[in-house]
N, C-alpha and C. Protein backbone atom coordinates (compact mmCIF):
# COMPACT_ATOMS: atom_id res chain seq x y z
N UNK A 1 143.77 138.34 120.46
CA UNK A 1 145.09 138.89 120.26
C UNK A 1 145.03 139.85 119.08
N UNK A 2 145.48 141.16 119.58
CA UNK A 2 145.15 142.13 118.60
C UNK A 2 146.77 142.14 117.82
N UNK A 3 147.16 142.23 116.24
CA UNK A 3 148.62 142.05 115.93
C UNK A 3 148.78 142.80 114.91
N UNK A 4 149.65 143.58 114.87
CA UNK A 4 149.95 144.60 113.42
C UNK A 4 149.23 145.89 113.61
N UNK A 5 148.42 146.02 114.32
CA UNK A 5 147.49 146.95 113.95
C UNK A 5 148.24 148.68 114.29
N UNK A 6 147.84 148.93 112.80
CA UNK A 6 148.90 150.09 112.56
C UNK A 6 148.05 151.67 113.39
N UNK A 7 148.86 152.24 114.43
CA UNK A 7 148.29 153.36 115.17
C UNK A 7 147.99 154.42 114.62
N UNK A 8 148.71 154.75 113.75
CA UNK A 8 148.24 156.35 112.64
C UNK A 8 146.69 155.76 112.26
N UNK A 9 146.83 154.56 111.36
CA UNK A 9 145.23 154.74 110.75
C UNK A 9 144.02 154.39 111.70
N UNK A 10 144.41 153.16 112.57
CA UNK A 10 143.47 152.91 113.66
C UNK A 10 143.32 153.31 114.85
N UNK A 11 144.52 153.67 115.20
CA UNK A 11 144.10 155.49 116.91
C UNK A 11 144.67 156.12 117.08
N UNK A 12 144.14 157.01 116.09
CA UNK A 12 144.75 158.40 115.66
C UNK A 12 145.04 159.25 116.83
N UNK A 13 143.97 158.50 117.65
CA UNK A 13 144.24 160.15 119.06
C UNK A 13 145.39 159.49 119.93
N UNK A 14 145.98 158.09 119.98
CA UNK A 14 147.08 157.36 120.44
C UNK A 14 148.61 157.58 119.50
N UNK A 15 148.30 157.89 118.44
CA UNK A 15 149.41 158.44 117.51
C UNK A 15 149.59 159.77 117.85
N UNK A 16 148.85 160.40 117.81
CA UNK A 16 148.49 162.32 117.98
C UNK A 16 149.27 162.11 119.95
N UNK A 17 149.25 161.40 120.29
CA UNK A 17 150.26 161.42 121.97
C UNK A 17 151.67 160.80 121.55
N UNK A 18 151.20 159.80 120.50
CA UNK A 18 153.07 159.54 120.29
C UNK A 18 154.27 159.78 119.82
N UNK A 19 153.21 161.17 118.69
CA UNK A 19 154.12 161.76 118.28
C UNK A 19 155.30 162.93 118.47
N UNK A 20 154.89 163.60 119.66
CA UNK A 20 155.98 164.21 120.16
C UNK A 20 157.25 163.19 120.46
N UNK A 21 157.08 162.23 121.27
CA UNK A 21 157.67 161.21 121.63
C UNK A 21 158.54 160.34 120.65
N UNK A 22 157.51 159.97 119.65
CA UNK A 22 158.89 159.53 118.20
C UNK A 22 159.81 160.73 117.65
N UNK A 23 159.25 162.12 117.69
CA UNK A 23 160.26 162.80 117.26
C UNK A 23 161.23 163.32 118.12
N UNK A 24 160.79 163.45 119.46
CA UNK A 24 162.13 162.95 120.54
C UNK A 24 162.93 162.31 120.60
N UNK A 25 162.25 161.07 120.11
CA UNK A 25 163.69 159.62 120.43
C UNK A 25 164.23 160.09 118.69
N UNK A 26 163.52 160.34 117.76
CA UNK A 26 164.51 160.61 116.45
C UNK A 26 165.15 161.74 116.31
N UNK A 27 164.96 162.70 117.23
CA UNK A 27 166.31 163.50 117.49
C UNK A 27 167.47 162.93 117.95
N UNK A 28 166.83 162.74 119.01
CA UNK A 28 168.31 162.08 120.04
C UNK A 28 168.94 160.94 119.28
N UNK A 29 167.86 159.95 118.85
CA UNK A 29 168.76 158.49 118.62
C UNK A 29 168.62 158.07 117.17
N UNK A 30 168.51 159.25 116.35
CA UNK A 30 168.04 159.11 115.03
C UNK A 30 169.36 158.28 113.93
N UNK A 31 170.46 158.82 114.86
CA UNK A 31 171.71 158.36 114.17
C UNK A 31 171.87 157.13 114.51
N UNK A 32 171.55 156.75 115.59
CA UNK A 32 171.57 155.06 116.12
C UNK A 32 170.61 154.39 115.28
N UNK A 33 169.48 154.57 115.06
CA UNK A 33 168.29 154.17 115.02
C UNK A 33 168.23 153.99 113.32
N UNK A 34 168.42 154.76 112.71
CA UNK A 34 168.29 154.97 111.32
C UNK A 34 167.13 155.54 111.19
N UNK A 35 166.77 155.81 109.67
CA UNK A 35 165.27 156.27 109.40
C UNK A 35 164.16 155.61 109.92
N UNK A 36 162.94 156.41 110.38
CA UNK A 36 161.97 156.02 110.35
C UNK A 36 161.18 154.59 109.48
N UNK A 37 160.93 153.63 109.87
CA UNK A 37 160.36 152.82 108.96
C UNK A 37 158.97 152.91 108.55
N UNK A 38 158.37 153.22 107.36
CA UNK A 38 157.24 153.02 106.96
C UNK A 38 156.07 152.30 107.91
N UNK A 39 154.83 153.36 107.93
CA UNK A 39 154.18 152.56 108.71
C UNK A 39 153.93 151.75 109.60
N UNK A 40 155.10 152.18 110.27
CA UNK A 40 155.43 151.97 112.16
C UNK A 40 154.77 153.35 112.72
N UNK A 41 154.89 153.14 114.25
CA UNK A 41 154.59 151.88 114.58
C UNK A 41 153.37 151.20 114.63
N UNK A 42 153.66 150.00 115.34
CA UNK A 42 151.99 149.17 115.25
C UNK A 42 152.22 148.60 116.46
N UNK A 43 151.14 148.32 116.68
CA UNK A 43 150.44 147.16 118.07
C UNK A 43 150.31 146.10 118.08
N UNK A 44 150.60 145.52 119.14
CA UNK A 44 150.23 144.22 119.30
C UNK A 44 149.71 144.10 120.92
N UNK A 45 149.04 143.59 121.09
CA UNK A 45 148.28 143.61 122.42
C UNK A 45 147.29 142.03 121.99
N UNK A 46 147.83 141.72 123.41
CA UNK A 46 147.25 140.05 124.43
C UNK A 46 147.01 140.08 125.96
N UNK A 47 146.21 138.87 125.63
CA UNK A 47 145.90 138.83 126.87
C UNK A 47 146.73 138.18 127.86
N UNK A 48 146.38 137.73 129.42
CA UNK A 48 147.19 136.97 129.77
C UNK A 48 147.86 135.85 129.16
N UNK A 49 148.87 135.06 129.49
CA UNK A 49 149.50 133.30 129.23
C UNK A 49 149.22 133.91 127.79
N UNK A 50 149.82 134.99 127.11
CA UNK A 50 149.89 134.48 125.90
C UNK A 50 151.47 134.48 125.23
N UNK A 51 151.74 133.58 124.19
CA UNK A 51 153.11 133.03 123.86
C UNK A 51 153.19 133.29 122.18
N UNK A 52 154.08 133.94 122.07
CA UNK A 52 154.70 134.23 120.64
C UNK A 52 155.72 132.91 120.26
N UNK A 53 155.61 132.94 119.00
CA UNK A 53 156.84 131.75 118.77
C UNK A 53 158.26 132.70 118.42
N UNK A 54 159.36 131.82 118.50
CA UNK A 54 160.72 132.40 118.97
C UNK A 54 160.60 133.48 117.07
N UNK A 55 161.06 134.56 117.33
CA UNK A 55 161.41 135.26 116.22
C UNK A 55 162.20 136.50 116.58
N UNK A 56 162.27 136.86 115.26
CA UNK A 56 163.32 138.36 115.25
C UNK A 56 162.74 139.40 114.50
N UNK A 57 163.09 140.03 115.45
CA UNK A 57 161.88 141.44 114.67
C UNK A 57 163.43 142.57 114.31
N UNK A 58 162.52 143.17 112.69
CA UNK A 58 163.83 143.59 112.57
C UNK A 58 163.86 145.56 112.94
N UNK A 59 162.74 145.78 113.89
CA UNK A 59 162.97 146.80 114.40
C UNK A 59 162.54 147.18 115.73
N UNK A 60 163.06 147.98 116.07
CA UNK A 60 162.94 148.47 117.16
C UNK A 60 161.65 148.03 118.24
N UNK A 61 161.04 147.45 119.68
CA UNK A 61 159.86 146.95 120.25
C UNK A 61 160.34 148.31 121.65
N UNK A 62 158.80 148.54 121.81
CA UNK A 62 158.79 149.10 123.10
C UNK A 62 157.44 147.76 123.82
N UNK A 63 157.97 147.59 125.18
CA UNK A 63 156.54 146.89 125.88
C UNK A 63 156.23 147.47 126.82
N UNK A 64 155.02 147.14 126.94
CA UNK A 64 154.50 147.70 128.23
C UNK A 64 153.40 146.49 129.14
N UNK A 65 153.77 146.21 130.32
CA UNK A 65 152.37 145.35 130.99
C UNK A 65 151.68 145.99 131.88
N UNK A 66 150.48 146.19 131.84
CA UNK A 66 149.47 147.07 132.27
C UNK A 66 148.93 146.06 133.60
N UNK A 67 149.13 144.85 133.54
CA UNK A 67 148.61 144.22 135.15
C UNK A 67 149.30 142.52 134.90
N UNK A 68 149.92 142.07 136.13
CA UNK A 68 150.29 141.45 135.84
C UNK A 68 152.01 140.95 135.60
N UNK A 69 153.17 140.11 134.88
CA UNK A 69 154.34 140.64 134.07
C UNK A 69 154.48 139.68 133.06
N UNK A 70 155.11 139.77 132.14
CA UNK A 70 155.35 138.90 130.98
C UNK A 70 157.35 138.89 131.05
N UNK A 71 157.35 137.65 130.56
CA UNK A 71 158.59 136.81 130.41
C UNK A 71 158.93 137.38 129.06
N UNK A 72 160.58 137.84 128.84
CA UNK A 72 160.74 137.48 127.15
C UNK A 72 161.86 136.77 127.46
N UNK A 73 162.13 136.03 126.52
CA UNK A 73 163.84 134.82 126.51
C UNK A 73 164.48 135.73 125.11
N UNK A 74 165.08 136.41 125.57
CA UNK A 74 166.13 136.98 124.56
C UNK A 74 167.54 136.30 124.63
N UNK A 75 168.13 136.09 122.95
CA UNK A 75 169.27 134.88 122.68
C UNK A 75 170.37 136.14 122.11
N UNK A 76 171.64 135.74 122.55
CA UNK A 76 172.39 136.64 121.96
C UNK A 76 172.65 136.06 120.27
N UNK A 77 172.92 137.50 119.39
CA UNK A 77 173.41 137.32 118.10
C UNK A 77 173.99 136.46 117.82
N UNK A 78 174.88 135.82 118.44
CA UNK A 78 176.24 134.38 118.28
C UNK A 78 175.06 133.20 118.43
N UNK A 79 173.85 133.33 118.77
CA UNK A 79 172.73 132.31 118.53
C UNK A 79 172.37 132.28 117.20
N UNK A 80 172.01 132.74 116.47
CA UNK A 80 171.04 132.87 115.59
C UNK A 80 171.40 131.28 114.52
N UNK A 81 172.74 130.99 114.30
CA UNK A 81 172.82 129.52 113.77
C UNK A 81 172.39 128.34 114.42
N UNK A 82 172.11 128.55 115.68
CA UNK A 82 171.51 127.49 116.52
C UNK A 82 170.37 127.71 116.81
N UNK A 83 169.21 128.30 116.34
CA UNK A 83 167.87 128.88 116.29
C UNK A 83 167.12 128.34 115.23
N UNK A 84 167.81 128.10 114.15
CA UNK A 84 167.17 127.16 112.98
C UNK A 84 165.93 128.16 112.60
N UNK A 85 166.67 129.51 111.90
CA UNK A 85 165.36 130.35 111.23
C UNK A 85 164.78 129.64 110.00
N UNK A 86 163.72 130.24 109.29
CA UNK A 86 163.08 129.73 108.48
C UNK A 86 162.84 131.08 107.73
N UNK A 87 162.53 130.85 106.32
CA UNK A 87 161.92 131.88 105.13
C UNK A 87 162.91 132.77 104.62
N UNK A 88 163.37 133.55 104.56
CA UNK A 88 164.38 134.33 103.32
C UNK A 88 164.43 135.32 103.11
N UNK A 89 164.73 135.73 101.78
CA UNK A 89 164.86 137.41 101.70
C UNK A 89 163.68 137.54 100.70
N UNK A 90 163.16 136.34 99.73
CA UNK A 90 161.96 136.51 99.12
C UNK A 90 160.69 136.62 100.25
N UNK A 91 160.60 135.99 101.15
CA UNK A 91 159.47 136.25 102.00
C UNK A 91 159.45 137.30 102.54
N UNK A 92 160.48 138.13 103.24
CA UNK A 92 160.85 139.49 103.62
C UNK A 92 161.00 140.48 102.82
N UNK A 93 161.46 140.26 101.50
CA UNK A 93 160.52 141.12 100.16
C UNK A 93 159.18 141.44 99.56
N UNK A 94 158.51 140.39 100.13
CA UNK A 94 157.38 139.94 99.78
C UNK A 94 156.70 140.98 100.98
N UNK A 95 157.05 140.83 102.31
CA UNK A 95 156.38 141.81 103.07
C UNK A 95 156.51 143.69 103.27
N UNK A 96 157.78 143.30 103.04
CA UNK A 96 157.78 145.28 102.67
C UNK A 96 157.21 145.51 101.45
N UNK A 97 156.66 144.62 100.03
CA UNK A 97 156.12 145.39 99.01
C UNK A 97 154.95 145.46 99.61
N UNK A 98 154.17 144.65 100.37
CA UNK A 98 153.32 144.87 100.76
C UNK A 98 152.73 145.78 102.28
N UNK A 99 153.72 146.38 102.71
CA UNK A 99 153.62 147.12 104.03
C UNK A 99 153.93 146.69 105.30
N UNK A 100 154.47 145.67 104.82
CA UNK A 100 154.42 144.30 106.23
C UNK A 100 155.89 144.58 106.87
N UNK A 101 156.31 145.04 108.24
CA UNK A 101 157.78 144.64 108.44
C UNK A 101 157.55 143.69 108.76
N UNK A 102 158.77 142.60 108.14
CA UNK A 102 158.90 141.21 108.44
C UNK A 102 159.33 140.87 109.47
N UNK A 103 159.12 139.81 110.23
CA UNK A 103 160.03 139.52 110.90
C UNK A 103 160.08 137.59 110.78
N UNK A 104 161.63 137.32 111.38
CA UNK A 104 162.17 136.22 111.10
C UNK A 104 161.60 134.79 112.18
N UNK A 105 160.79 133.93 112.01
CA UNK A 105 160.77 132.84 112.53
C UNK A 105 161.31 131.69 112.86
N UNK A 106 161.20 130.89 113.98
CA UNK A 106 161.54 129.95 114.10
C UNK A 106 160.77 128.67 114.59
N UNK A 107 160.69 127.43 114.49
CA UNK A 107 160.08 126.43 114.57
C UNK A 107 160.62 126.22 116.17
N UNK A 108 161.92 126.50 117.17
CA UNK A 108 162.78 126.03 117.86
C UNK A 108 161.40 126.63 119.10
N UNK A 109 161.51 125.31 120.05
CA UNK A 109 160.81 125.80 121.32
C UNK A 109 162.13 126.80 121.92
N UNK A 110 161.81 128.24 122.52
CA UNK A 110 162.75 128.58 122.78
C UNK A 110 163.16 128.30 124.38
N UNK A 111 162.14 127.22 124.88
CA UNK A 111 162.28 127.52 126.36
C UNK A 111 162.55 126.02 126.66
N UNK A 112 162.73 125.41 126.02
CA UNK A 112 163.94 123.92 125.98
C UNK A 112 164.99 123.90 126.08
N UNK A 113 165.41 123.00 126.37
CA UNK A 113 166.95 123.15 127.25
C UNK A 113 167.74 123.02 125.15
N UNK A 114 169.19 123.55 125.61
CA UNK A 114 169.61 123.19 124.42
C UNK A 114 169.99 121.70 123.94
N UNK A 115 170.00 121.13 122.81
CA UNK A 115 170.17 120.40 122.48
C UNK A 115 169.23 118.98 122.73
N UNK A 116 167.78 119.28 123.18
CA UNK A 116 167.09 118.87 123.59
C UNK A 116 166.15 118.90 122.54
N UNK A 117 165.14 117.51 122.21
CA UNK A 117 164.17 117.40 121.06
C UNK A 117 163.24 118.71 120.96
N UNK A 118 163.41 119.54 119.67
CA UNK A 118 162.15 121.22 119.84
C UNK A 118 163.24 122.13 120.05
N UNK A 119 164.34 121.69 121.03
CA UNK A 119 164.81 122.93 121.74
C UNK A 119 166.30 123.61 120.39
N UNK A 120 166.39 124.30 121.26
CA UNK A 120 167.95 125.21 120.27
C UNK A 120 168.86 123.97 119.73
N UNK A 121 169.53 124.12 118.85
CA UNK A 121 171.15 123.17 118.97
C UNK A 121 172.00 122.76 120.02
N UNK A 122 172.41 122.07 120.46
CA UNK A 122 173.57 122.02 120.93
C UNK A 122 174.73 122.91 120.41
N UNK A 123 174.64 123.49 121.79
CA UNK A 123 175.82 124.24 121.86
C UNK A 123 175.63 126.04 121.71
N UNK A 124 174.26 125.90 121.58
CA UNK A 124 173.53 127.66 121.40
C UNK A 124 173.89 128.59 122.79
N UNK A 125 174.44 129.14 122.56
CA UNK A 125 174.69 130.06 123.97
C UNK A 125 172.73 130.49 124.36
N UNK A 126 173.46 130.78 126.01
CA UNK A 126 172.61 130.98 126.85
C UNK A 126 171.38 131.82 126.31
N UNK A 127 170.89 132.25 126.72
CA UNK A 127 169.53 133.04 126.57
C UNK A 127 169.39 134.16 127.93
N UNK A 128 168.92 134.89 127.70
CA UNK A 128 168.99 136.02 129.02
C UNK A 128 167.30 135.80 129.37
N UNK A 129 167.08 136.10 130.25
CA UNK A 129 165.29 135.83 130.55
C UNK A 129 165.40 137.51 131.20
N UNK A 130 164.16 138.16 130.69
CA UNK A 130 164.22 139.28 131.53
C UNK A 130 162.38 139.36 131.41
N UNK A 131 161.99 140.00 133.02
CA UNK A 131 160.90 139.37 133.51
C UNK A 131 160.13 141.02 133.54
N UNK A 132 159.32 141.67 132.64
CA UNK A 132 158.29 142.96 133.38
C UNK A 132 157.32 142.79 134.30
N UNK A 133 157.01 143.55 134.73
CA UNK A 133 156.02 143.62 135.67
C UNK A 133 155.41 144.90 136.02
């Protein structure tokens, strides 16, 4: 499992194609979107059956599945108190001094029913499942 790995410094000739493309979408959606974040974007690439634990990333994901499809369980915002995050604004300080966008974890199996031992709280609204391929 390849994770973080930042495209400007490690494939340059994969950045040098994406960059027309980021400054496309930051024309158009620059006002939605806000500034550019430091040292985005980056990669992450797996293999098959592979499973992230439930988190929140606090920017923007494009995916792609090249053979095969992958599952994500996305929770609406009115979840996030029934998700039982973990770590803070010191740990998420801690990663932008260091180059890191943070993102937010959780211990919660996200694919347990609610209110079930692992699973969400009782009473966590639904989850949307949306399936690529």
């Amino acid at each position: 499992y390849a994770a973080n790995v930042p495209i400007q410094a490690e494939l340059p000739e994969l950045s040098a194609l994406m960059q027309s493309m980021g400054e496309q979408v930051q024309s158009q959606l620059g006002a939605e979107l806000g500034p550019a974040i430091p040292n985005t974007p980056v990669l992450y690439l797996g293999a098959g059956r592979q499973r992230t634990p439930l988190h929140f990333d606090p920017t923007e994901n494009i995916s792609a599945v090249l053979h095969g499809s992958k599952t994500f369980r996305l929770f609406p915002p009115a979840a996030s108190s029934h998700l039982r995050p973990r770590g803070g604004m010191l740990p998420a300080a801690v990663c932008w001094i260091h180059g890191i966008v943070p993102a937010v974890y959780s211990d919660v199996n996200a694919w347990a029913p609610a209110g079930s031992p692992g699973g969400p709280d009782r009473g966590c609204p639904d989850p949307l499942d949306v399936q690529l391929e």
